[in-house]
C-alpha atoms as a PDB file:
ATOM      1  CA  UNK A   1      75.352 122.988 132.126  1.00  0.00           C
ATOM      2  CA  UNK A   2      78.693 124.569 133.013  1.00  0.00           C
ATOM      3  CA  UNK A   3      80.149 127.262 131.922  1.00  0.00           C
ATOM      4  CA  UNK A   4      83.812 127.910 131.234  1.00  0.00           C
ATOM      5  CA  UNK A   5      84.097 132.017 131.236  1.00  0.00           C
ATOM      6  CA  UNK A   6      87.948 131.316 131.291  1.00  0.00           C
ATOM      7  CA  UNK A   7      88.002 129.787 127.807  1.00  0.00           C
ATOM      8  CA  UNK A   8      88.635 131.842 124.992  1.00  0.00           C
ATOM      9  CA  UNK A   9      86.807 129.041 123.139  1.00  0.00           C
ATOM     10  CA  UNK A  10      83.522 129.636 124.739  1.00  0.00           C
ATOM     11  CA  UNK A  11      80.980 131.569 123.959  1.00  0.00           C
ATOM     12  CA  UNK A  12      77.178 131.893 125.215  1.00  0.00           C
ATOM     13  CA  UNK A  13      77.222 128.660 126.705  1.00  0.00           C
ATOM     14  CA  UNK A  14      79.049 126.401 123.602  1.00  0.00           C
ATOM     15  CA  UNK A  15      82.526 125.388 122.623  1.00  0.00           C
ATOM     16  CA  UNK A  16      83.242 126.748 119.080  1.00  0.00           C
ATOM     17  CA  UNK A  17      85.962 126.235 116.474  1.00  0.00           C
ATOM     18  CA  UNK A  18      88.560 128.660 115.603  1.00  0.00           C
ATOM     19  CA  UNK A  19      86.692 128.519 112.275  1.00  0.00           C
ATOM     20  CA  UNK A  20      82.936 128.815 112.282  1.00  0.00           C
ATOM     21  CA  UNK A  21      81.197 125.479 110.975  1.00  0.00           C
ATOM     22  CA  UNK A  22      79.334 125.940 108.258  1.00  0.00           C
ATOM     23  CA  UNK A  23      75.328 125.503 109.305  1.00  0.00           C
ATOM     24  CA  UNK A  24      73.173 122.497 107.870  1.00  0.00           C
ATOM     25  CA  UNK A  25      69.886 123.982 106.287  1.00  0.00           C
ATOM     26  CA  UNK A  26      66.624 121.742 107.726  1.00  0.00           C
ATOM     27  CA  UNK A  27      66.426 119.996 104.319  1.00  0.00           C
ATOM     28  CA  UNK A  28      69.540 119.054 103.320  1.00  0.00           C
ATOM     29  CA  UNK A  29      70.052 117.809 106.947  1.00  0.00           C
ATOM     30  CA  UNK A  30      66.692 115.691 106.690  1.00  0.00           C
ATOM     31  CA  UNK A  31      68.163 114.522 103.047  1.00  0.00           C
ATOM     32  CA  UNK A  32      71.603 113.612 104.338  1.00  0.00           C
ATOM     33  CA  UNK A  33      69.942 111.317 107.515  1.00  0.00           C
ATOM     34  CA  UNK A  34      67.358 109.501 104.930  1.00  0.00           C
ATOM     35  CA  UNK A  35      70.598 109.090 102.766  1.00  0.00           C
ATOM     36  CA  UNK A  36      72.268 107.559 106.031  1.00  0.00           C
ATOM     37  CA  UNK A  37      70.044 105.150 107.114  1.00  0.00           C
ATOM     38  CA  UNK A  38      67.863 104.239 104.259  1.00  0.00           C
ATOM     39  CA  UNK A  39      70.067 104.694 100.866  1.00  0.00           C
ATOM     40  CA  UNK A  40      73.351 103.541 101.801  1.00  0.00           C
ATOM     41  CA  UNK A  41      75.917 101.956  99.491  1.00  0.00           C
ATOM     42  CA  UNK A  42      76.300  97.955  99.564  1.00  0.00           C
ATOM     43  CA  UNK A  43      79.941  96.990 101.742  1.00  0.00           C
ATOM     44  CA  UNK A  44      79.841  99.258 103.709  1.00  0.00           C
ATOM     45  CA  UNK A  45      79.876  96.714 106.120  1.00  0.00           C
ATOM     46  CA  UNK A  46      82.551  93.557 105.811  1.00  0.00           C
ATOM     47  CA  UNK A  47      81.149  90.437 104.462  1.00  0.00           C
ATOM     48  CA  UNK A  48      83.531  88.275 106.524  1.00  0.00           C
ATOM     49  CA  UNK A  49      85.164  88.307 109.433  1.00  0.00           C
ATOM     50  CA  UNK A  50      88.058  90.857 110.380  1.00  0.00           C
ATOM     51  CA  UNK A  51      91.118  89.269 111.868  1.00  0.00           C
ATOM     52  CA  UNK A  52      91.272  90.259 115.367  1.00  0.00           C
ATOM     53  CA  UNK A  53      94.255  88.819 117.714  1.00  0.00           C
ATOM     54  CA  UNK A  54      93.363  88.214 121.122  1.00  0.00           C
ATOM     55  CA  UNK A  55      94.938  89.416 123.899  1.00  0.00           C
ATOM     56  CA  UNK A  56      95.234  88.431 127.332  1.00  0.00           C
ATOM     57  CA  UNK A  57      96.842  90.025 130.603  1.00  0.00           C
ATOM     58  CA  UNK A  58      99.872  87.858 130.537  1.00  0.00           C
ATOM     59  CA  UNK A  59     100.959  88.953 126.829  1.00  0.00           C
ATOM     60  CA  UNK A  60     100.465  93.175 127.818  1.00  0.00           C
ATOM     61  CA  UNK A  61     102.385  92.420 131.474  1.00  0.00           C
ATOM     62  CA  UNK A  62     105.120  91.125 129.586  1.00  0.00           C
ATOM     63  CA  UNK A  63     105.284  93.623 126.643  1.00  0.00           C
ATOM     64  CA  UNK A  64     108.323  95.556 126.360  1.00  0.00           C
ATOM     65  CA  UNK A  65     107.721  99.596 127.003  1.00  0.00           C
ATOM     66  CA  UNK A  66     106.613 101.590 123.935  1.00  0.00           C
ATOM     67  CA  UNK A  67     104.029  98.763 122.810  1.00  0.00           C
ATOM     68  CA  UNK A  68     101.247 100.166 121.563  1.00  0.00           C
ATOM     69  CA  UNK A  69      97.706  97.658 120.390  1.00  0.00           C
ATOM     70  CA  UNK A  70      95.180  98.920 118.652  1.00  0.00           C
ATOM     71  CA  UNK A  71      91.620  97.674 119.683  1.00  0.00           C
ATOM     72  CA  UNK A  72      89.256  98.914 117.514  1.00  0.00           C
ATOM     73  CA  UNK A  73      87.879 102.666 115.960  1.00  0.00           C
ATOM     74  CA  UNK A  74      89.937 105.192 117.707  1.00  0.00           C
ATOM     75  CA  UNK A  75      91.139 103.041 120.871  1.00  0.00           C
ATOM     76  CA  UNK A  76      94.248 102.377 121.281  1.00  0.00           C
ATOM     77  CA  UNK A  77      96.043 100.850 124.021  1.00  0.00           C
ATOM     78  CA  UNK A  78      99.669 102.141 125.062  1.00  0.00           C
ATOM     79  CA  UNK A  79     102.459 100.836 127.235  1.00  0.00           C
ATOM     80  CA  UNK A  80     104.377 103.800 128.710  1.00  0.00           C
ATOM     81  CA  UNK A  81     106.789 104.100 131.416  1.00  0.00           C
ATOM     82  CA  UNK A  82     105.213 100.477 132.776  1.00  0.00           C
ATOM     83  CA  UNK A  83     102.079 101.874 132.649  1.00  0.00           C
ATOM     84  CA  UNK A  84      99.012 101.675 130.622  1.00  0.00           C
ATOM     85  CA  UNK A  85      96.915 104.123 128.715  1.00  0.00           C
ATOM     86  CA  UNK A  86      93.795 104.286 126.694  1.00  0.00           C
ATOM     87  CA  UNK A  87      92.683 106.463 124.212  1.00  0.00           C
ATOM     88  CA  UNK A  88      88.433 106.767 123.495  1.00  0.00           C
ATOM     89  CA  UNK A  89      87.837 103.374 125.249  1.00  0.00           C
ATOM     90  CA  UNK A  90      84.908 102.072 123.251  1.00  0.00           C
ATOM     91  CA  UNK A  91      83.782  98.291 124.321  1.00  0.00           C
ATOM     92  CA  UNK A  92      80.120  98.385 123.510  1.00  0.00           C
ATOM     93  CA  UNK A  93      77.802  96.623 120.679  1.00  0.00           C
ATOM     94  CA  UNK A  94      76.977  99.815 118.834  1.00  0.00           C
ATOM     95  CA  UNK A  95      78.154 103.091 118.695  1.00  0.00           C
ATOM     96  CA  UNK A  96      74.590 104.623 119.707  1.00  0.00           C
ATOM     97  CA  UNK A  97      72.758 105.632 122.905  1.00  0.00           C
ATOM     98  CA  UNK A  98      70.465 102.476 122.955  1.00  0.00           C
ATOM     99  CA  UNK A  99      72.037  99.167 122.143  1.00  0.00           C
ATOM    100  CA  UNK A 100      69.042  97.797 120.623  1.00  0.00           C
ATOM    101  CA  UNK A 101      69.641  99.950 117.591  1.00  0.00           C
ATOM    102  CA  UNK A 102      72.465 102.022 115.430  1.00  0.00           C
ATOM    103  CA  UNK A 103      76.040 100.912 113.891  1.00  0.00           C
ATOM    104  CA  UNK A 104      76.970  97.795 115.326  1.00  0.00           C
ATOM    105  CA  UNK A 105      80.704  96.472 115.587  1.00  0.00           C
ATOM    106  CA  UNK A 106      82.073  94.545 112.616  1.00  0.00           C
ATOM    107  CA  UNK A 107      84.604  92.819 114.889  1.00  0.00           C
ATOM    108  CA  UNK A 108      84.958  92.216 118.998  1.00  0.00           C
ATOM    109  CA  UNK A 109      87.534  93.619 121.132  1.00  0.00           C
ATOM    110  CA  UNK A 110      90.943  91.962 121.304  1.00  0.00           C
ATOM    111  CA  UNK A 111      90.597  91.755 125.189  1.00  0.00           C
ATOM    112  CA  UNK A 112      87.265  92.610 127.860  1.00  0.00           C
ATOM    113  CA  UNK A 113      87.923  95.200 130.362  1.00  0.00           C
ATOM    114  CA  UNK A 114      87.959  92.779 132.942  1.00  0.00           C
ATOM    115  CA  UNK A 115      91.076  91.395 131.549  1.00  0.00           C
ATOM    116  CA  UNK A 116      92.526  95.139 130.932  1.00  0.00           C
ATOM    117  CA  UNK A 117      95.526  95.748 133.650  1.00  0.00           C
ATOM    118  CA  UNK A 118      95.212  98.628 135.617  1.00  0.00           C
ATOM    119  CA  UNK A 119      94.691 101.964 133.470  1.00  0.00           C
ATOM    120  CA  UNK A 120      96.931 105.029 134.375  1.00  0.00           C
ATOM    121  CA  UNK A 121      95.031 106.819 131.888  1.00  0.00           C
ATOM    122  CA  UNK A 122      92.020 107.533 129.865  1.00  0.00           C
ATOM    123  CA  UNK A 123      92.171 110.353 127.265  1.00  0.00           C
ATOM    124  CA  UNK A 124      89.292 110.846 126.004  1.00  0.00           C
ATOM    125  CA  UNK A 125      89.254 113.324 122.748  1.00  0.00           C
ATOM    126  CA  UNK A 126      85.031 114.598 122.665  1.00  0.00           C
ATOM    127  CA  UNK A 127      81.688 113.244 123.759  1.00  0.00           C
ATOM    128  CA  UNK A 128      80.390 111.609 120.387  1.00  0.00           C
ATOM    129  CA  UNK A 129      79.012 108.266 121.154  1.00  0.00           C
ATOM    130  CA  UNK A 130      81.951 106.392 118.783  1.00  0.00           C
ATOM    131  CA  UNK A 131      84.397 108.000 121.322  1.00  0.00           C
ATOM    132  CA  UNK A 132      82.896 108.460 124.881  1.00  0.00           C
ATOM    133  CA  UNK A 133      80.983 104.709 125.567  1.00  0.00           C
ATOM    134  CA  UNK A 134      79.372 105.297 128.937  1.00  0.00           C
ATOM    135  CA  UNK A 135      79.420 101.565 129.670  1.00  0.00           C
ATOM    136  CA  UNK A 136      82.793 101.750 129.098  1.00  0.00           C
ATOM    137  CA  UNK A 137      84.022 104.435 131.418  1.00  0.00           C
ATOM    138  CA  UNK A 138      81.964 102.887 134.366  1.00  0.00           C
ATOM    139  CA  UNK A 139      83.483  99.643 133.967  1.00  0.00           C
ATOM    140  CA  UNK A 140      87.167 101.654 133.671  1.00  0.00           C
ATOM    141  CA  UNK A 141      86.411 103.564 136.890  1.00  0.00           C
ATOM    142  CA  UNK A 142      87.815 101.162 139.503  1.00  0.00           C
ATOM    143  CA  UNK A 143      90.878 100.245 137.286  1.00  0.00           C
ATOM    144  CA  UNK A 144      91.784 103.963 136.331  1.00  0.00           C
ATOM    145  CA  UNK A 145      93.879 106.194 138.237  1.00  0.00           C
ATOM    146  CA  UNK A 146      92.925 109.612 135.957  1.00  0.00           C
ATOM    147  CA  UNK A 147      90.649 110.311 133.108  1.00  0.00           C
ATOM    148  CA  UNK A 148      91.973 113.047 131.084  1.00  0.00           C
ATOM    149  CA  UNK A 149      89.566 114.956 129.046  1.00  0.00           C
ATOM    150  CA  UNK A 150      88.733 118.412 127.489  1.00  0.00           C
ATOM    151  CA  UNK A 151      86.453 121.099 128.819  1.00  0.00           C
ATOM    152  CA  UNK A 152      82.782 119.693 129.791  1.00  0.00           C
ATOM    153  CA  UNK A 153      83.660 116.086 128.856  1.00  0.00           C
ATOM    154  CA  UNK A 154      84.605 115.475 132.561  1.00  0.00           C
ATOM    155  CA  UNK A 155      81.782 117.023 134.064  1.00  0.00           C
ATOM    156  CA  UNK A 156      80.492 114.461 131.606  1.00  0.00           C
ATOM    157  CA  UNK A 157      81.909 111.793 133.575  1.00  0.00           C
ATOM    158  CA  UNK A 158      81.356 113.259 137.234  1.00  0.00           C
ATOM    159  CA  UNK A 159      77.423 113.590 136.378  1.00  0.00           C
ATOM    160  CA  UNK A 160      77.848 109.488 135.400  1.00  0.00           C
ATOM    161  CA  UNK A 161      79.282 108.872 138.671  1.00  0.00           C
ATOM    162  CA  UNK A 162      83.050 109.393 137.833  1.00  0.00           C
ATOM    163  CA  UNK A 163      84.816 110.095 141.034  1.00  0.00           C
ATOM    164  CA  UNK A 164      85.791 113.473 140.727  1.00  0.00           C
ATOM    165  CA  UNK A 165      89.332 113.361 142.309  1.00  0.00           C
ATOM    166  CA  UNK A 166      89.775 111.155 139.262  1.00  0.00           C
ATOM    167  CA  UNK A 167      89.007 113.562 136.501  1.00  0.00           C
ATOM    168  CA  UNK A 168      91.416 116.648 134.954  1.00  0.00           C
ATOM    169  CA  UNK A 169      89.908 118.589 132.696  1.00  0.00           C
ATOM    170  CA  UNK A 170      91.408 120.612 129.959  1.00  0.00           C
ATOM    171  CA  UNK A 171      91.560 123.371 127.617  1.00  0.00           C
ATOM    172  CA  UNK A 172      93.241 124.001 124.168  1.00  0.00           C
ATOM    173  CA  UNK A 173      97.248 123.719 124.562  1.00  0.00           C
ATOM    174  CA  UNK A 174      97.082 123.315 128.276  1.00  0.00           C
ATOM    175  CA  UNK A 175      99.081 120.684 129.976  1.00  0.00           C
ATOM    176  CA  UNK A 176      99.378 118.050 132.988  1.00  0.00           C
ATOM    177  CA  UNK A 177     101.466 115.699 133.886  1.00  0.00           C
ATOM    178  CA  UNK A 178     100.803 112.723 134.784  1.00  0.00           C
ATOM    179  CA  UNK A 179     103.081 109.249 136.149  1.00  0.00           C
ATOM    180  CA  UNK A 180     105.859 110.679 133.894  1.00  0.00           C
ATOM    181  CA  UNK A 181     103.799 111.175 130.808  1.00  0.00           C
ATOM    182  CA  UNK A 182     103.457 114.805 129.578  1.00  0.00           C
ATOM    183  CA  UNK A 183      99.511 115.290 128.015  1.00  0.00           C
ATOM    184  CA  UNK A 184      98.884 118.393 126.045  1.00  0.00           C
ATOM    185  CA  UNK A 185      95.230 118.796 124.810  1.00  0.00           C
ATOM    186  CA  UNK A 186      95.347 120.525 121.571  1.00  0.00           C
ATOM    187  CA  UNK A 187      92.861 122.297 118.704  1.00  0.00           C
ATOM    188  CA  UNK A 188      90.604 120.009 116.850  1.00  0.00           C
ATOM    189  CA  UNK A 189      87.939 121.171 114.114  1.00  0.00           C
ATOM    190  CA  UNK A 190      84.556 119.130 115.208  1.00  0.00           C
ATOM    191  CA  UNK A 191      81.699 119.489 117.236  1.00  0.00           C
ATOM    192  CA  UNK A 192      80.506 117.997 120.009  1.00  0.00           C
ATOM    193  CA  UNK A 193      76.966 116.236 121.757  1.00  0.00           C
ATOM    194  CA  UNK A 194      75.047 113.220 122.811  1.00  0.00           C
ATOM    195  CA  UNK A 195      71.377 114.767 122.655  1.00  0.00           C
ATOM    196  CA  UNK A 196      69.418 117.070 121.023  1.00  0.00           C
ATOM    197  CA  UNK A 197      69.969 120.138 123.976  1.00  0.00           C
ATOM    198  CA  UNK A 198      73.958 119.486 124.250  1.00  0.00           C
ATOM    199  CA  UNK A 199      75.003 120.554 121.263  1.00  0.00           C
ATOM    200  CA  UNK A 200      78.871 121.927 121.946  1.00  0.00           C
ATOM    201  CA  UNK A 201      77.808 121.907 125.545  1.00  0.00           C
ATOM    202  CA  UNK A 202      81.811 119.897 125.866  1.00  0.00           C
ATOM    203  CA  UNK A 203      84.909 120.891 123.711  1.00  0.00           C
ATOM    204  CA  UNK A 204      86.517 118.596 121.673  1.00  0.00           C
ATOM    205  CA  UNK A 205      90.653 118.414 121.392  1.00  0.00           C
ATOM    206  CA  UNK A 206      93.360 116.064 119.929  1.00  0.00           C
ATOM    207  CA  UNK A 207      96.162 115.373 122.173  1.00  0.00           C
ATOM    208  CA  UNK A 208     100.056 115.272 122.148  1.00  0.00           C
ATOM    209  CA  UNK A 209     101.732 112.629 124.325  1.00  0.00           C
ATOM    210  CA  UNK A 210     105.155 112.903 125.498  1.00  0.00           C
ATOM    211  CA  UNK A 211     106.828 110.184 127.057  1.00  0.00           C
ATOM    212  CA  UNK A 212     111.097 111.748 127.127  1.00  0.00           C
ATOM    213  CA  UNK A 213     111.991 112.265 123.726  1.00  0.00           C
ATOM    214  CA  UNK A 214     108.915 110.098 122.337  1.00  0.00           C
ATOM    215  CA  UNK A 215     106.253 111.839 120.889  1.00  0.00           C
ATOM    216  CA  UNK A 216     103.124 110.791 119.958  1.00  0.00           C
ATOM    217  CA  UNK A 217      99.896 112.831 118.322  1.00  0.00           C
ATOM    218  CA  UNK A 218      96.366 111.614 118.580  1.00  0.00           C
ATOM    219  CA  UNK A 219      94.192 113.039 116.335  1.00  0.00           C
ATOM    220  CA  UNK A 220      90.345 112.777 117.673  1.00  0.00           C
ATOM    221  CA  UNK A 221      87.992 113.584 114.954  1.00  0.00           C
ATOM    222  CA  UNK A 222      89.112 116.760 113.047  1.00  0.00           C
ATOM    223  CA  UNK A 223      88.413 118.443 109.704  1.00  0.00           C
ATOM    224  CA  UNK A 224      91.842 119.867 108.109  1.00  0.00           C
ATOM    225  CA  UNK A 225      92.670 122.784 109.185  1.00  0.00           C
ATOM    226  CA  UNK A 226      95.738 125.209 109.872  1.00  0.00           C
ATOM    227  CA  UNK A 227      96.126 123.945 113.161  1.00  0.00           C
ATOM    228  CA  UNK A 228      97.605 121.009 112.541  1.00  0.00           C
ATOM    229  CA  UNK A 229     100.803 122.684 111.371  1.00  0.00           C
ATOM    230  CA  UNK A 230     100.498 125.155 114.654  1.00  0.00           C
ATOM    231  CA  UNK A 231     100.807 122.080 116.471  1.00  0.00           C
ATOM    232  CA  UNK A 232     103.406 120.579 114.600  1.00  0.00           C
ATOM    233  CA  UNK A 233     105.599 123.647 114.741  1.00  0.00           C
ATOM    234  CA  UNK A 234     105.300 124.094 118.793  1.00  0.00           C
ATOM    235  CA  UNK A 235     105.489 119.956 119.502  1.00  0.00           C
ATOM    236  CA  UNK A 236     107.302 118.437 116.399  1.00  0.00           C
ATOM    237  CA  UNK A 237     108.500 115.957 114.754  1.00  0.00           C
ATOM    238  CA  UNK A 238     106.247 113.095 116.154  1.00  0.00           C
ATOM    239  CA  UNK A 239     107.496 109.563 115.656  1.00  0.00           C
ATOM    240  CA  UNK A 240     103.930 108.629 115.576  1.00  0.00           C
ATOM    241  CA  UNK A 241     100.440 110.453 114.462  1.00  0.00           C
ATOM    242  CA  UNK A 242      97.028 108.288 115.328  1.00  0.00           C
ATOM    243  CA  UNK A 243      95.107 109.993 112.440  1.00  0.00           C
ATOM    244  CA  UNK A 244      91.710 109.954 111.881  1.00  0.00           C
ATOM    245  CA  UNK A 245      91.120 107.820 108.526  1.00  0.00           C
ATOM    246  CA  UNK A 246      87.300 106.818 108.387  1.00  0.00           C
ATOM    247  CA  UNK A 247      83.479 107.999 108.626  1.00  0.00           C
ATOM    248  CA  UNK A 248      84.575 111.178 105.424  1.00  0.00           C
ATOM    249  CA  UNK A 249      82.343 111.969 103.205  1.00  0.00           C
ATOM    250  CA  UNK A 250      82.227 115.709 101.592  1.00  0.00           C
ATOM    251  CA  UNK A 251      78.879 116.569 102.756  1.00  0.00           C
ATOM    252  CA  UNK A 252      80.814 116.784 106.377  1.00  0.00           C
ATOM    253  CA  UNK A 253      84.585 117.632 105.205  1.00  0.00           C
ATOM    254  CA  UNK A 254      84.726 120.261 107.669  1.00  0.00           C
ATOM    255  CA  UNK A 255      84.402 117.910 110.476  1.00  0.00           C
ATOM    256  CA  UNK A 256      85.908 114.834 108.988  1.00  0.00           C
ATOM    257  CA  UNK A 257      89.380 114.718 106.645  1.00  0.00           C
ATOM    258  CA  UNK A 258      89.242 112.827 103.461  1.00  0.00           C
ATOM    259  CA  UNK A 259      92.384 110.295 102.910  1.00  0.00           C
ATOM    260  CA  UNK A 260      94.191 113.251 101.253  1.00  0.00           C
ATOM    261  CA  UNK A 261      93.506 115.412 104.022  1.00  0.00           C
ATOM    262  CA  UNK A 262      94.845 113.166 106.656  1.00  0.00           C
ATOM    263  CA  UNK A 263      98.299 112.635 104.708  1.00  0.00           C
ATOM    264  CA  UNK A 264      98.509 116.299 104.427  1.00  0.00           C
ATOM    265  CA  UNK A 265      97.426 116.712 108.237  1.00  0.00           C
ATOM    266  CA  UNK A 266     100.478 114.062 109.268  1.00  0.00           C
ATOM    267  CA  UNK A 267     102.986 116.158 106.903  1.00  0.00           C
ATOM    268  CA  UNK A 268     101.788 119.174 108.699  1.00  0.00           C
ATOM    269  CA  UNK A 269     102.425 117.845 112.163  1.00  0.00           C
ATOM    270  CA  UNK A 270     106.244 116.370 110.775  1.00  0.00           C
ATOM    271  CA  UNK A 271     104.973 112.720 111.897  1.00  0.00           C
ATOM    272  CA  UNK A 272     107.302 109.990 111.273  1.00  0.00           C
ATOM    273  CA  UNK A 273     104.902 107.320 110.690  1.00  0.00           C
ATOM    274  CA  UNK A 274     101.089 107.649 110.373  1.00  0.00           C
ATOM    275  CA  UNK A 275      98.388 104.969 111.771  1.00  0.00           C
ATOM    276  CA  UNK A 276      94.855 105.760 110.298  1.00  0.00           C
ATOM    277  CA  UNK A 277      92.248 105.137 113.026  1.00  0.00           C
ATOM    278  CA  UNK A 278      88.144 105.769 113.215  1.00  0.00           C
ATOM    279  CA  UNK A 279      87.883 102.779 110.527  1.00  0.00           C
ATOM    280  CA  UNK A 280      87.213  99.040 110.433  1.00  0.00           C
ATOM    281  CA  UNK A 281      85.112  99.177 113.576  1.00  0.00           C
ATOM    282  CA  UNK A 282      81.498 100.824 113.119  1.00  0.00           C
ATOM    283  CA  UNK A 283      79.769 101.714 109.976  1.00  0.00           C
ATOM    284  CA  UNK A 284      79.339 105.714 110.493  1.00  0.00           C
ATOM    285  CA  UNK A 285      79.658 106.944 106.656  1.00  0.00           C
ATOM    286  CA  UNK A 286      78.624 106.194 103.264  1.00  0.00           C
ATOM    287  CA  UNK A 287      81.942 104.911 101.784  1.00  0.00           C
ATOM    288  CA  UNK A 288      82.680 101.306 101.390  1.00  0.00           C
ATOM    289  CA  UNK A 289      84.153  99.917 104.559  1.00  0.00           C
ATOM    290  CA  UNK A 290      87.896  99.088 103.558  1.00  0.00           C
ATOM    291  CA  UNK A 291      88.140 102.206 101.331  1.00  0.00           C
ATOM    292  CA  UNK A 292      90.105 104.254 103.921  1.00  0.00           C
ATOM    293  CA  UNK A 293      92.950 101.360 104.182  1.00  0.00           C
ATOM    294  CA  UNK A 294      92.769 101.504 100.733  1.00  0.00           C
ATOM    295  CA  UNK A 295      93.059 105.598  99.785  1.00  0.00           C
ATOM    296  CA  UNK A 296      95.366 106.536 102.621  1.00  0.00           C
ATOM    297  CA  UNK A 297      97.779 103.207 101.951  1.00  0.00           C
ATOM    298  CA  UNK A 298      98.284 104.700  98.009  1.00  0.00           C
ATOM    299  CA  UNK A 299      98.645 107.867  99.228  1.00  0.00           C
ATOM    300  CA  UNK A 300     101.639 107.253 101.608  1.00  0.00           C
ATOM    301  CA  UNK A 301     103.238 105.140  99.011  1.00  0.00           C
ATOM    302  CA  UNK A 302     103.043 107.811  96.359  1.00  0.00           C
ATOM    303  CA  UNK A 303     104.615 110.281  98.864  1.00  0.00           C
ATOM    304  CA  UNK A 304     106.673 108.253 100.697  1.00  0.00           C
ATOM    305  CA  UNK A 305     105.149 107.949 103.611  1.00  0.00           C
ATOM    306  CA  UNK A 306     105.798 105.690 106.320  1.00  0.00           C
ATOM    307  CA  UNK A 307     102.377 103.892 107.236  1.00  0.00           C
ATOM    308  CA  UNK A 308     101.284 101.241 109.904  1.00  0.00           C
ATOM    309  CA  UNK A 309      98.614  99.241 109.566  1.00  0.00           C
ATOM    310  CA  UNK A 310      97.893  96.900 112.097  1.00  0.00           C
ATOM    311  CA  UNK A 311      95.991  94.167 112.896  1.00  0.00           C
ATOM    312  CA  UNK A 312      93.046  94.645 115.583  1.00  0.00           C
ATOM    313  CA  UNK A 313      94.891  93.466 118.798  1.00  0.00           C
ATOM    314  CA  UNK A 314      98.742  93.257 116.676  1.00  0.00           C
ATOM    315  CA  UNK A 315     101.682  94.521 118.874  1.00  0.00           C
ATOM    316  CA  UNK A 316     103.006  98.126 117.723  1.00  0.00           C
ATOM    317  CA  UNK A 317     106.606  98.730 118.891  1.00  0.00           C
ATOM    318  CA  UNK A 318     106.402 102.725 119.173  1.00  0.00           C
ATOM    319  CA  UNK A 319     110.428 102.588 118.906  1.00  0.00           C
ATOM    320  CA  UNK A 320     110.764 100.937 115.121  1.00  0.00           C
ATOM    321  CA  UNK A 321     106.802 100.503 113.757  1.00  0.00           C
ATOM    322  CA  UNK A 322     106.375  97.708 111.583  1.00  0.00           C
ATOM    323  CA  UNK A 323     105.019  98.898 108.277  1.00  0.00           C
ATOM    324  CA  UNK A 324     102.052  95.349 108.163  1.00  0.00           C
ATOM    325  CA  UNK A 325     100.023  94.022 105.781  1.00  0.00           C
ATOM    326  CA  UNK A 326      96.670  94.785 103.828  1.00  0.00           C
ATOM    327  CA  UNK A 327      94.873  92.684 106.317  1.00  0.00           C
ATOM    328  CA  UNK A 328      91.739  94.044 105.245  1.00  0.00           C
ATOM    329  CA  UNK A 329      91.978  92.891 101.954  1.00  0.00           C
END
């Protein structure tokens, strides 16, 4: 594996938080994967279907700038300067490394990648199989002009065949530029690997995304931590945070925010309006599958925040957001 000697967030051959996570004894690790995949809750999987508008290559050519779609988990499908940009492109059946077996979609895609226009840009946040779909970036690699990705993620993408003139890789608050569009990779408290020897082989980040006076904040996975307000005070106020809303459950807080933690985590980072992502795609927790619509849509009302919450596929004008409806209801 590579090493990174320049990164003040490697050590001895691993990424690491500015926080130490907190080890998993044997046992309670081998209690909480029984718990996973042989005690589960019932709904935590929808028992109809989840409205899902198509989309088609004529509808995102003629979008106005500043349209953002949201396609499912944490992708999310942007319109900038004319351009368009994904975020954690996942297209697969399941969320696993075989897809004979682990969490299965609840819903399809809004659009293939065959119908995608060309990509300007993949940002990819960390390496977890929810977020980095192999399939997925192969299929992207002769319709993308860059793949932008943290430390060890694009060597990630090289090793899959990636070509490498195609790939930036970076580090905690660095920056590129890239067709107008300013990327900063910032801190995120999680964990990275797809095996049992890569274990924070790859860093993980969340991402700010300037486009002129717009700013936007994608979240990755995170647990709360102080750094959302670090990056809030050096890139704030966004008009937009894509927070991580899904997959929580307090056995994992520290990589994972609970609904309260993600409002908190949005008023840290002076967002303007919040969209909760990582939910109503794959069943990856122990919660009931609409719960995090639910939790973080009566937490914004009680504090007044402004929340979006649309459809799989619904049109997202990043200039005035829509507030939508409780379509998982």
């Amino acid at each position: 594996m590579p090493r990174y000697p320049e990164s003040p967030h490697h050590r001895d051959g691993r990424f690491i938080n500015a926080r130490p996570r907190p080890a998993m004894g044997f046992w309670q690790g081998l209690k909480l994967t029984w718990a996973f995949f042989f005690a589960k809750p019932a709904g935590t999987v929808p028992d109809r279907p989840i409205p899902v508008r198509a989309l088609d290559l004529a509808q995102l050519e003629a979008a106005p700038d500043r349209s953002l779609y949201r396609l499912g988990h944490s992708t999310i499908l942007m319109k900038l300067r004319g351009r368009f940009w994904i975020t954690d492109p996942v297209f697969s059946e399941r969320a696993s490394p075989v897809q004979w077996a682990g969490p299965a979609r609840f819903h399809q895609p809004p659009i293939t990648i065959d119908e995608l226009p060309p990509i300007a840009g993949v940002i990819l946040s960390h390496n977890h199989y929810d977020h980095l779909d192999r399939a997925a970036v192969l299929q992207l690699a002769g319709k993308t002009s860059r793949f932008i990705a943290p430390l060890g993620v694009g060597d990630q993408l090289i090793a899959w065949g990636v070509d490498p003139a195609k790939v930036e890789q970076l580090d905690w608050w660095q920056s590129t530029t890239v067709e107008g569009l300013r990327l900063t990779a910032t801190p995120a408290q999680h964990f990275s690997g797809r095996g049992l020897t890569d274990s924070d082989r790859s860093l993980w980040a969340s991402w700010v995304i300037q486009d002129a006076g717009m700013r936007v904040f994608f979240s990755g996975d995170s647990g709360y931590f102080d750094g959302f307000k670090k990056i809030g005070d050096a890139f704030g106020p966004f008009d937009l945070t894509l927070m991580e809303t899904g997959a929580y459950d307090k056995r994992w807080a520290f990589v994972h925010m609970q609904p309260e933690e993600t409002l908190q985590a949005h008023l840290d980072l002076r967002g303007r309006w919040l969209l909760p992502i990582h939910n109503g795609t794959f069943d990856l927790a122990m919660h009931v599958w609409e719960e995090p619509f639910e939790r973080i849509a009566a937490l914004a009302a009680a504090q007044g925040v402004a929340l979006t919450t649309p459809q799989m596929g619904e049109r997202v004008d990043l200039t005035a957001p829509q507030a939508g409806v409780s379509w998982w209801r």
